[in-house]
Protein backbone atom coordinates (compact mmCIF):
# COMPACT_ATOMS: atom_id res chain seq x y z
CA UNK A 1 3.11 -38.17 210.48
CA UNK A 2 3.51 -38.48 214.31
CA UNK A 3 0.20 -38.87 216.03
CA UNK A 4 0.14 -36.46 219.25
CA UNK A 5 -0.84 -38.70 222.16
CA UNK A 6 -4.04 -38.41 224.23
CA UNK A 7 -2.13 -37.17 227.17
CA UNK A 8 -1.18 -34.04 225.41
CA UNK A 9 -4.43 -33.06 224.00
CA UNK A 10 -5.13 -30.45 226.93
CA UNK A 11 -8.33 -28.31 226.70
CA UNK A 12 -7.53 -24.47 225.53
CA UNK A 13 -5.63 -22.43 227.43
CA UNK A 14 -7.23 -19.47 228.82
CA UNK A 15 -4.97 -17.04 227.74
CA UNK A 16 -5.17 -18.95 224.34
CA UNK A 17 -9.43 -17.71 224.36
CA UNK A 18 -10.81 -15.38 222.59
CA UNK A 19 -11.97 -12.47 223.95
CA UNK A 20 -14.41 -11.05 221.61
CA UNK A 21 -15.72 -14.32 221.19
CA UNK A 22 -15.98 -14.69 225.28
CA UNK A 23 -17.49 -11.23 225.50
CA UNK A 24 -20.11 -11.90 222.80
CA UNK A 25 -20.97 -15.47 224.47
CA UNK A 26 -21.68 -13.08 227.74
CA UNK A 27 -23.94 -10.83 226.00
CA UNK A 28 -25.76 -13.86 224.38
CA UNK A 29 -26.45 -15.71 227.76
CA UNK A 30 -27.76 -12.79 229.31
CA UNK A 31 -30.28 -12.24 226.69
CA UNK A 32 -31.19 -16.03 226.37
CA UNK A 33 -32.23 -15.45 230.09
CA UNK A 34 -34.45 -12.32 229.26
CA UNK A 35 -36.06 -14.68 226.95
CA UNK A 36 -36.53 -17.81 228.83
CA UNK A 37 -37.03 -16.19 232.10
CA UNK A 38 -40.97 -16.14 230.19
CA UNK A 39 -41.07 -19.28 230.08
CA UNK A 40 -40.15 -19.87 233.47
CA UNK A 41 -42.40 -17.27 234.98
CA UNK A 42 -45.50 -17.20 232.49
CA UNK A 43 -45.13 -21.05 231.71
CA UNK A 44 -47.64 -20.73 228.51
CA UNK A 45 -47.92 -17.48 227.88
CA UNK A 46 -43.95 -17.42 226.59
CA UNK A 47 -45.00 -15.86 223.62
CA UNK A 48 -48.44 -14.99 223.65
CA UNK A 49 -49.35 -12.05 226.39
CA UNK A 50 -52.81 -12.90 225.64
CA UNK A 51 -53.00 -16.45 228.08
CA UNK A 52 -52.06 -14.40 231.20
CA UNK A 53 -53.28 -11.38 230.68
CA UNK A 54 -50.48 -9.36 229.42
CA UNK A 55 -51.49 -8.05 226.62
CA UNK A 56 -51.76 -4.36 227.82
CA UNK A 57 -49.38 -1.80 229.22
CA UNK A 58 -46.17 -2.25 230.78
CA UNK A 59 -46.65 -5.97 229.88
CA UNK A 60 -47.39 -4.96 225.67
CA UNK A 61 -44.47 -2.59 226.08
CA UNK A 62 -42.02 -5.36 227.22
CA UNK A 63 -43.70 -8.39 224.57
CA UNK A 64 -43.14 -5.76 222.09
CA UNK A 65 -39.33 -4.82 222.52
CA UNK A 66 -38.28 -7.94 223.54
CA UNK A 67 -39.87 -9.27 219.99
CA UNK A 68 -38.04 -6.85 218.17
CA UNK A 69 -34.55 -6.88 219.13
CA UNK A 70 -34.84 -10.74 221.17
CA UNK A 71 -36.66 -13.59 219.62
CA UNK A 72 -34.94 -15.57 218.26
CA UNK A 73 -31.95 -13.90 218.02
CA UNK A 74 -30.34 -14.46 221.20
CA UNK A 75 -31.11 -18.20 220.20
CA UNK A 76 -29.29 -17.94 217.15
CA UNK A 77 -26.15 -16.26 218.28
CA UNK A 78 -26.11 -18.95 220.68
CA UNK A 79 -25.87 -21.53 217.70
CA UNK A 80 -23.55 -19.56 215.81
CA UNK A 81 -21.33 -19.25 218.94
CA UNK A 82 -21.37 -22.35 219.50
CA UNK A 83 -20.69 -23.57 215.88
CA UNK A 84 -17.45 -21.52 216.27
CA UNK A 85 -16.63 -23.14 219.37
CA UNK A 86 -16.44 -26.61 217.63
CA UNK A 87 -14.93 -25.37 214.71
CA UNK A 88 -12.03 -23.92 217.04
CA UNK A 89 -12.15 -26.93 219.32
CA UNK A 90 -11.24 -29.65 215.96
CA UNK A 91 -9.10 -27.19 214.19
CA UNK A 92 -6.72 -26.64 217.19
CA UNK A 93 -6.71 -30.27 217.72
CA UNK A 94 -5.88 -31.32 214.32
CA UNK A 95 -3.04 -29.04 213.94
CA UNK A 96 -1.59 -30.75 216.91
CA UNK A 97 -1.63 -34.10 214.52
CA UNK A 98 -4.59 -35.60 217.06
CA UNK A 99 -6.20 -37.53 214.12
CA UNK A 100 -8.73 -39.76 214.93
CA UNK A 101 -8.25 -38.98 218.23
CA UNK A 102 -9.73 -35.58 217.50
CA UNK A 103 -12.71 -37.17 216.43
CA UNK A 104 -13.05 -39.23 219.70
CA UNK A 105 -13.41 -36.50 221.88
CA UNK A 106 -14.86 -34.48 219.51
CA UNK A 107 -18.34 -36.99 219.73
CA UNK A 108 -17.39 -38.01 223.33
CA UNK A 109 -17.54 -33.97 224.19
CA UNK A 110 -21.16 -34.07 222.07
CA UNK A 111 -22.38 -37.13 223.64
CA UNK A 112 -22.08 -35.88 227.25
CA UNK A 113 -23.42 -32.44 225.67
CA UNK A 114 -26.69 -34.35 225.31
CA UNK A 115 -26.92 -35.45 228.55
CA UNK A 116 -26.14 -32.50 230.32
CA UNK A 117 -29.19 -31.42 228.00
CA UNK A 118 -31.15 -33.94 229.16
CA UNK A 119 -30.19 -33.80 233.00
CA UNK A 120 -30.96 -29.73 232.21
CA UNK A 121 -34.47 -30.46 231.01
CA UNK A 122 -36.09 -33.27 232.72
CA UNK A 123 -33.96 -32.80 236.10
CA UNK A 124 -33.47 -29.27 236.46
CA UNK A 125 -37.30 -28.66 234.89
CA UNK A 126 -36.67 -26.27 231.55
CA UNK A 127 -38.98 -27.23 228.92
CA UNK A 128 -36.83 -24.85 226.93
CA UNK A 129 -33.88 -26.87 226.89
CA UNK A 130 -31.46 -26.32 223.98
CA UNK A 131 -28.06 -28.28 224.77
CA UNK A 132 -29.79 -31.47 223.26
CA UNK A 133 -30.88 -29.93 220.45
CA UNK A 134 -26.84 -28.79 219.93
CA UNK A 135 -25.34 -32.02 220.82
CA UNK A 136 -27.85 -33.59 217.83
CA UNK A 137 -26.87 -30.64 215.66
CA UNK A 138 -23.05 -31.03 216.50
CA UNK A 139 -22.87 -34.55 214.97
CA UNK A 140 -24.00 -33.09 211.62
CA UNK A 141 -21.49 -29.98 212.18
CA UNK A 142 -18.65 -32.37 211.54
CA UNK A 143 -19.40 -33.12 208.22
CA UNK A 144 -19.30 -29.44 207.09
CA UNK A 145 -16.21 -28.86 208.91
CA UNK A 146 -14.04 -27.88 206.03
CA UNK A 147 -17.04 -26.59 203.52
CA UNK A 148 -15.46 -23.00 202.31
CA UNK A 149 -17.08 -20.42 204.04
CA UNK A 150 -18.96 -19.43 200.84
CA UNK A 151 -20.36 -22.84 200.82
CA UNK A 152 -21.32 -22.50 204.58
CA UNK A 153 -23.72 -19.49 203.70
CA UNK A 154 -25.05 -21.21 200.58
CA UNK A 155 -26.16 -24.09 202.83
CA UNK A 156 -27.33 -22.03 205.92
CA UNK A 157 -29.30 -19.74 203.57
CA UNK A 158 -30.33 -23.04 201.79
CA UNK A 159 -31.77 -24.13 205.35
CA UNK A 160 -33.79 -20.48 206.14
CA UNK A 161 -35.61 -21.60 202.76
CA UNK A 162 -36.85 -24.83 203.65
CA UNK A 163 -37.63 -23.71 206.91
CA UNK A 164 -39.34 -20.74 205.40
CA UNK A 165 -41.39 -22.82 203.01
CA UNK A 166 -42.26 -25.31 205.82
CA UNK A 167 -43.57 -22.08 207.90
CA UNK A 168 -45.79 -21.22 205.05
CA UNK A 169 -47.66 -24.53 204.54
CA UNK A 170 -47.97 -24.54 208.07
CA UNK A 171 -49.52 -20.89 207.99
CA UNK A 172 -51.91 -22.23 204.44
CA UNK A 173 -53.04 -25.19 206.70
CA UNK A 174 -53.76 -23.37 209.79
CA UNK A 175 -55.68 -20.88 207.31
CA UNK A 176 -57.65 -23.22 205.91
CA UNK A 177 -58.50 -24.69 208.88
CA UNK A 178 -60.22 -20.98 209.74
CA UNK A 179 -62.19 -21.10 206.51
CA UNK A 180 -63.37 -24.48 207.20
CA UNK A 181 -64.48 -23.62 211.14
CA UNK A 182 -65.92 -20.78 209.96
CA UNK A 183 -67.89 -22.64 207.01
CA UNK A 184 -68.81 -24.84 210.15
CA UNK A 185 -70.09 -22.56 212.16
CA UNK A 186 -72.39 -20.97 209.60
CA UNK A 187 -73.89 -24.17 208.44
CA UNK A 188 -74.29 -24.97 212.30
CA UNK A 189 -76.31 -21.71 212.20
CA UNK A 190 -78.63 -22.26 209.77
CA UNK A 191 -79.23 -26.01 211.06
CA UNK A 192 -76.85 -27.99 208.10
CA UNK A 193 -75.07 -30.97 208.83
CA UNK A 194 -71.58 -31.18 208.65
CA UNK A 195 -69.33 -33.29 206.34
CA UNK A 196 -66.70 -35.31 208.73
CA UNK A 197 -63.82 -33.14 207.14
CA UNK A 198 -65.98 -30.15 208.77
CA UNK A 199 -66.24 -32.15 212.11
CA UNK A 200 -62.78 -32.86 212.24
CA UNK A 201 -61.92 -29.46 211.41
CA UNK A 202 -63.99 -28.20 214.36
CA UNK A 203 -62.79 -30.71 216.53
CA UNK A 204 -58.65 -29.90 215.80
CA UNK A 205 -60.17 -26.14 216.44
CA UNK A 206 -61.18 -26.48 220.16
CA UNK A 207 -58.13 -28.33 220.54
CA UNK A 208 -55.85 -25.12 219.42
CA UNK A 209 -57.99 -22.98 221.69
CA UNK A 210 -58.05 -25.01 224.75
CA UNK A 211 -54.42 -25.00 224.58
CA UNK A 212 -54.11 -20.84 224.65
CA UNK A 213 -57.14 -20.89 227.03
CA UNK A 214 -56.92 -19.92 231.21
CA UNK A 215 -57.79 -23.30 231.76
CA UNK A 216 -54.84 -24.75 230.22
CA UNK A 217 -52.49 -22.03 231.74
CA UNK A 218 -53.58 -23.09 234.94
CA UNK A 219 -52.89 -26.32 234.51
CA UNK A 220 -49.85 -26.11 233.81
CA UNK A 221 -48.92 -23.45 236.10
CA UNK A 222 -50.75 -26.10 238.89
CA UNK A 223 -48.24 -28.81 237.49
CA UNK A 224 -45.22 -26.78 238.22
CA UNK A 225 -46.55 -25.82 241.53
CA UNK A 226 -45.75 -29.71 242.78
CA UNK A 227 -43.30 -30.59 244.63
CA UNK A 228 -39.96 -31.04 243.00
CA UNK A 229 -40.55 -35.20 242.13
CA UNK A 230 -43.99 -34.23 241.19
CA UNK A 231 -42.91 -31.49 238.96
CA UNK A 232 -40.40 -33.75 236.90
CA UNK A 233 -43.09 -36.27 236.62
CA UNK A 234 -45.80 -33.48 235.31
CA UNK A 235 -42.66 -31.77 232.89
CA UNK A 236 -41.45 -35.33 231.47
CA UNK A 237 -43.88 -35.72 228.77
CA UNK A 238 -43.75 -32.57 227.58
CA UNK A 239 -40.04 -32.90 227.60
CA UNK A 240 -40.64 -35.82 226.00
CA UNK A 241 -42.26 -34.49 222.95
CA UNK A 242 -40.31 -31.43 222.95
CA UNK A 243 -37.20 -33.53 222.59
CA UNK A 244 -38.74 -35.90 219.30
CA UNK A 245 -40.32 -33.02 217.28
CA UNK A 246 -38.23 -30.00 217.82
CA UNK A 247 -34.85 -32.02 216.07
CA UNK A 248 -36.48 -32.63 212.83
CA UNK A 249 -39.29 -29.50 212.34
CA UNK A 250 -36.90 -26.55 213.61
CA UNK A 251 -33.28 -27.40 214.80
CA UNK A 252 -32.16 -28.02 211.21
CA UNK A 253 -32.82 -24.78 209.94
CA UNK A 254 -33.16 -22.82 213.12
CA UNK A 255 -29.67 -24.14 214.98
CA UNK A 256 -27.67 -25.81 212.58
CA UNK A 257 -28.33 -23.08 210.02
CA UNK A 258 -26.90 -20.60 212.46
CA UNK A 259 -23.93 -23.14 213.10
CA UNK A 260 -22.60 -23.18 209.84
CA UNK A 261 -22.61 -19.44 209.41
CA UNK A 262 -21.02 -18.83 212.84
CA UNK A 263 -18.03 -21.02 211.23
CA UNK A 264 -18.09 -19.32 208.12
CA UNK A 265 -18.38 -15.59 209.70
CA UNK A 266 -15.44 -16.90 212.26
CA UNK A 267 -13.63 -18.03 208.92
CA UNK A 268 -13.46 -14.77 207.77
CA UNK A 269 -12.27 -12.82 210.87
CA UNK A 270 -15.55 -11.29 211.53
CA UNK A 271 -16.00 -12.48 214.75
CA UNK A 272 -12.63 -12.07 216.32
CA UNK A 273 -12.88 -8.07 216.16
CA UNK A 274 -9.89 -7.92 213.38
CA UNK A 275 -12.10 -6.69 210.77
CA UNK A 276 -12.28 -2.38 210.57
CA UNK A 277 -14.69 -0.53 212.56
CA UNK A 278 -16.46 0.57 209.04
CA UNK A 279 -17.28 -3.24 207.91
CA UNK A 280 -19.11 -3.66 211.30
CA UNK A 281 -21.16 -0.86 211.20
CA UNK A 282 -22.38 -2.01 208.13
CA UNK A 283 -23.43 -5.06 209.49
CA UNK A 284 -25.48 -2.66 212.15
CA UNK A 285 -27.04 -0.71 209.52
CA UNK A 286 -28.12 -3.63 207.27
CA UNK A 287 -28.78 -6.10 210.09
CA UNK A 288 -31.08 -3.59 211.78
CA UNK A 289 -32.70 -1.47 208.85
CA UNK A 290 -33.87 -5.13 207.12
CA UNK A 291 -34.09 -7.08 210.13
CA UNK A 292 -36.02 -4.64 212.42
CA UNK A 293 -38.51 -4.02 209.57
CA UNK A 294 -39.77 -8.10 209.18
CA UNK A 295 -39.87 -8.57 212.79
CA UNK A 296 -41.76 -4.98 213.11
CA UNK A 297 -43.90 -6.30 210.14
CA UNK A 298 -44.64 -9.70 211.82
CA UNK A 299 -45.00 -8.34 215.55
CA UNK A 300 -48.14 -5.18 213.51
CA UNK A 301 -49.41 -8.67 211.53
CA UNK A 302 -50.35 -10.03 215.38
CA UNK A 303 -51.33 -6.65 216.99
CA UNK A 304 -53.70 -6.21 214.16
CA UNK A 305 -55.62 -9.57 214.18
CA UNK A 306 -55.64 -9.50 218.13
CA UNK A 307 -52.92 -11.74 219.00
CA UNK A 308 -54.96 -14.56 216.62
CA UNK A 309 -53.60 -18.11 216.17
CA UNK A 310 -53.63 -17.31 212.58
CA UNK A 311 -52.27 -14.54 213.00
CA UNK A 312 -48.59 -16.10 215.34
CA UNK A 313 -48.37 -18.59 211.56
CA UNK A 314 -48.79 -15.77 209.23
CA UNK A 315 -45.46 -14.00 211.25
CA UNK A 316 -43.69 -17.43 211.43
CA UNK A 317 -43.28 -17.25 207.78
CA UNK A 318 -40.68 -14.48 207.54
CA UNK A 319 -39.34 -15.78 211.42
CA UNK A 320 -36.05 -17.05 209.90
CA UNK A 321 -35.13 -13.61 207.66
CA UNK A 322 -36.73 -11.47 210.47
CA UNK A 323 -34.05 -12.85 213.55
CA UNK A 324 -30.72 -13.65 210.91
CA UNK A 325 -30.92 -9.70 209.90
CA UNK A 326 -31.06 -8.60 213.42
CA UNK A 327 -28.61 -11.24 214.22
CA UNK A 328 -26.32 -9.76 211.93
CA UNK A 329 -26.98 -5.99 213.57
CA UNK A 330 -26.01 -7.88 216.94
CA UNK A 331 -22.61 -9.20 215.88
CA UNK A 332 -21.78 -6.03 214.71
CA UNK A 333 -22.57 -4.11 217.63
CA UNK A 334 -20.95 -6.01 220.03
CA UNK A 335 -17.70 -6.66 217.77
CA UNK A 336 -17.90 -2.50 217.95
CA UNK A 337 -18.20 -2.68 221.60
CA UNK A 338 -15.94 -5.45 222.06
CA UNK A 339 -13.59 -3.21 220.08
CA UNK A 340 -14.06 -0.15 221.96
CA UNK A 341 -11.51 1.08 224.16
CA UNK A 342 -13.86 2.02 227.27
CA UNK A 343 -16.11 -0.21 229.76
CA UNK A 344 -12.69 -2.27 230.29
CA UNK A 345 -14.11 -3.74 233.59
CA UNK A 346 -17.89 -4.11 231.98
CA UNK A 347 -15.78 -6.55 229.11
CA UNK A 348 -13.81 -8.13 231.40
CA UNK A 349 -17.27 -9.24 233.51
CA UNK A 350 -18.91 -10.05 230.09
CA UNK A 351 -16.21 -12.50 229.21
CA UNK A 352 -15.62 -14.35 232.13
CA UNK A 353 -19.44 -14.70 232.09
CA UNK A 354 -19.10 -16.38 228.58
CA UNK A 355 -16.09 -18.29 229.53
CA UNK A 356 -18.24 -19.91 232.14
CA UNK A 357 -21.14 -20.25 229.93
CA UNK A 358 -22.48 -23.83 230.67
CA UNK A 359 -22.50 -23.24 234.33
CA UNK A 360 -24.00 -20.00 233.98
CA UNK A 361 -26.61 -21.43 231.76
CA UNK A 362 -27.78 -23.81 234.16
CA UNK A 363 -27.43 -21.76 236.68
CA UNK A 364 -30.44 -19.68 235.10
CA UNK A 365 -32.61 -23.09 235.31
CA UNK A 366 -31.43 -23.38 239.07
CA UNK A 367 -31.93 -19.85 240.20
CA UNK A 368 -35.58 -20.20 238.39
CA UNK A 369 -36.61 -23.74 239.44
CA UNK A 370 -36.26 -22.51 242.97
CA UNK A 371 -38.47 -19.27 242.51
CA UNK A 372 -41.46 -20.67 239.70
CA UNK A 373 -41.79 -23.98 240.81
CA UNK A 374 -42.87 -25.96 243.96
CA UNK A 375 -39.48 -26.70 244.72
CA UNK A 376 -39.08 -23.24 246.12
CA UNK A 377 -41.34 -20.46 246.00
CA UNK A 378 -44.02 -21.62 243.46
CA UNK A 379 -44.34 -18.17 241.28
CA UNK A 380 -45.24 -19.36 238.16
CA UNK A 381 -47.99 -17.42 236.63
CA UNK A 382 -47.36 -15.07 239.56
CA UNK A 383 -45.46 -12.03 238.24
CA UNK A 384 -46.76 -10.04 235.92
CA UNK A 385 -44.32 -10.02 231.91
CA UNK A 386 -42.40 -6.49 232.69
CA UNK A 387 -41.52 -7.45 236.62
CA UNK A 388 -40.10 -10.93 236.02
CA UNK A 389 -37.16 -8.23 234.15
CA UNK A 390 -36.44 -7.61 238.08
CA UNK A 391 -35.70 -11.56 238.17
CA UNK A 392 -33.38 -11.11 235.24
CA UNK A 393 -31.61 -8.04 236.21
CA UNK A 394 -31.06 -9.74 239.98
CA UNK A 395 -29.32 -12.70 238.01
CA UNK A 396 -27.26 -10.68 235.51
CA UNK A 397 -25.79 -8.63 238.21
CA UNK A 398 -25.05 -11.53 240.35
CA UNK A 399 -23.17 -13.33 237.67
CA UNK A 400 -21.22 -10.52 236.77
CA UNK A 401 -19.72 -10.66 240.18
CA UNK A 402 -19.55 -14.04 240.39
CA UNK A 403 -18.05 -15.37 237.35
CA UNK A 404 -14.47 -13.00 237.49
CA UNK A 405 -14.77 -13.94 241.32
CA UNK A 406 -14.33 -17.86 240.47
CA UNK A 407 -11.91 -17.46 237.67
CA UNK A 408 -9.53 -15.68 239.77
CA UNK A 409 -8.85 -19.22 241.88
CA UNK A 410 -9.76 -21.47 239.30
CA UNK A 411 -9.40 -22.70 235.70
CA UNK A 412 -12.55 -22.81 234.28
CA UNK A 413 -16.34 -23.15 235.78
CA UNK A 414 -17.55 -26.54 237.69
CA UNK A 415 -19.78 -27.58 234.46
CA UNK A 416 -16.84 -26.61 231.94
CA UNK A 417 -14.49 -28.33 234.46
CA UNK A 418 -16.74 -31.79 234.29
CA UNK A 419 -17.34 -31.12 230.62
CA UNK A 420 -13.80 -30.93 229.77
CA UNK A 421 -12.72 -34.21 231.99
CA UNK A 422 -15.44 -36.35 230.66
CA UNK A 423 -14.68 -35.83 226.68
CA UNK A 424 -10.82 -36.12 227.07
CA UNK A 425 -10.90 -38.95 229.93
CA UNK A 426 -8.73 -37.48 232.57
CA UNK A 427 -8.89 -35.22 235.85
CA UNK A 428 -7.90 -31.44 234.90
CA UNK A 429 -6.74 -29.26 237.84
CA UNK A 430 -9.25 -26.86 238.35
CA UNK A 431 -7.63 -24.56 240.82
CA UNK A 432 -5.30 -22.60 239.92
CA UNK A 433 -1.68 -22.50 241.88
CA UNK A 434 -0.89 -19.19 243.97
CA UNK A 435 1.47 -17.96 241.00
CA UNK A 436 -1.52 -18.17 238.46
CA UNK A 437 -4.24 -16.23 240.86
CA UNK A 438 -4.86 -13.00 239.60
């Protein structure tokens, strides 16, 4: 078989793209911003109201909604999406005959993936930063490549298991540690002395509540507050450890999970808006009606016990079911949307803003470095939960504009641009020529 050179392996054409896909990627990035922008602006108190002082009105409200319909979810249809997109990128280039050439750029594409991820993290100063975590999980995507798409669910719902089961021995250890403090405390009481598994138990205790304490919050908001050199040196280590424990605790069953159903889903012409209207309202109705009721279930187990530490590892438990149900609602709702034969210009903004997805990405960590951290105007901790939504409603809007704006005149977006040069080895034109401007 004739082996297709390197100088005809060309990135995808744009009017080769998807555009359900590119809507859906759109949709996704916005909502990964109304999630991160709380880690940006609340540092801490991402998840738990209760470290800032959130944990009542307007601020409850917005925890509340945003756990129902957000967590988790947004993060997962960003894996899935981006499953598909190396699915589409080796299939397309091994129908062109690329062979092992495929495979070159393929891990080339990955490698650089990583460290734009780690440029994005300890550079750019997101301790939330996921592009590592999906260059890591991209290697393994390779071998599942061809799996059938049965076999792709099988293993992804294989993965929710074992990250299921890990959740619960978490949740049994950080229960028993509340017996044994408890058994502490009442021996304390009544003048006993404690074993050294009761000591240590104590001691592992404070440590948990010192972390959710004002104290720490300030700390860390303090950190952030430094200049821009002494911000990266205050975020490295955290970085650091983010980057060695999240790939082998929660990016096997949380990302690549999500990975290999996004191919299998994509497989099966789910994703591509061919399937009828009917099929993808029953993904609403399921997704929702099951995955509404765990996350409703876990966000009442947390109300009830007062926002406990306990409480956040008795939820984790049913995390995985909770976000793939509602995961499911979302792909059907905006495969109905994308569908739909109204909000043209609203689609048209959506998928230019997921064809420029990598700049747009980082773009969040830009905008937000400059207004939470001491490289601009320091707000961490600042703005209350419901009013950093301003924040993400200012960005939204400004991408819209922007992102149809620059893909008028050019090709792709300046990351994608870079990204695309770097895994094939060769300059791209990235302006288009007066007979391709729209």
């Amino acid at each position: 078989m004739q082996q297709t050179s390197t100088a005809e392996l060309i990135p995808i054409k744009q009017s080769d793209r998807i555009l359900s896909l590119d809507i859906m990627r759109g949709i996704v990035l916005f909502g990964i911003l109304l999630m991160n922008i709380n880690g940006f602006g609340l540092g801490f108190g991402y998840n738990d109201p209760t470290v800032q002082g959130g944990d009542t009105g307007l601020n409850l409200y917005t925890w509340m909604m945003t756990n129902l319909f957000f967590e988790g979810t947004m993060r997962a249809l960003f894996s899935l999406l981006f499953g598909v997109g190396m699915f589409i990128f080796l299939d397309r280039l091994s129908k062109k005959g690329a062979g092992i050439k495929a495979a070159d750029i393929f891990f080339r594409r990955l490698l650089w993936l990583l460290v734009f991820g780690l440029i994005h993290g300890y550079l750019l100063l997101w301790l939330g930063e996921i592009l590592y975590d999906y260059a890591l999980m991209g290697f393994l995507v390779y071998s599942f490549r061809l799996m059938a798409p049965k076999k792709l669910i099988f293993t992804a719902l294989l993965l929710f298991c074992i990250g299921t089961t890990w959740n619960y021995f978490d949740y049994s250890a950080q229960k028993k540690l509340v017996n044994q403090v408890e058994e502490a405390n009442t021996m304390t009481a009544s003048g006993q002395e404690l074993s050294k598994e009761l000591k240590a138990a104590q001691e592992t205790w404070e440590g948990q509540v010192k972390e959710r304490s004002p104290e720490a919050a300030e700390e860390f908001n303090t950190g952030m507050q430094k200049g821009y050199f002494g911000a990266v040196a205050f975020l490295a280590p955290l970085n650091m450890e983010f980057d060695m424990e999240a790939p082998y605790r929660s990016d096997v069953w949380d990302v690549l999970s999500m990975m290999l159903f996004g191919i299998a889903l994509f497989r099966w012409g789910f994703l591509t808006g061919e399937k009828p209207a009917s099929q993808y309202w029953l993904m609403v109705l399921i997704g929702y009606a099951v995955g509404l009721a765990i996350n409703y279930y876990e966000m009442q187990t947390i109300l009830d016990a007062n926002f406990s530490i306990l409480s956040f590892k008795q939820a984790d438990i049913t995390y995985y079911w909770g976000r793939f149900f509602v995961s499911i609602g979302h792909v059907g709702l905006i495969m109905l949307f994308s569908k739909a034969p109204f909000f043209a210009w609203l689609k048209n903004g959506l998928a230019a803003v997921g064809k420029m997805a990598l700049t747009n990405y980082m773009m969040h960590s830009v905008f937000c470095m400059f207004i939470f951290t001491g490289v601009g105007f320091g707000l961490i901790g600042k703005l209350q939960r419901y009013e950093l939504l301003y924040v993400v409603v200012g960005i939204w809007i400004f991408q819209l504009i922007l992102s149809p704006i620059w893909l008028r005149y050019f090709h792709y977006g300046p990351m994608e641009w870079l990204w695309r040069n770097l895994s094939y080895g060769k300059v791209h034109p990235m302006r288009k020529g007066p007979q391709q401007i729209d």
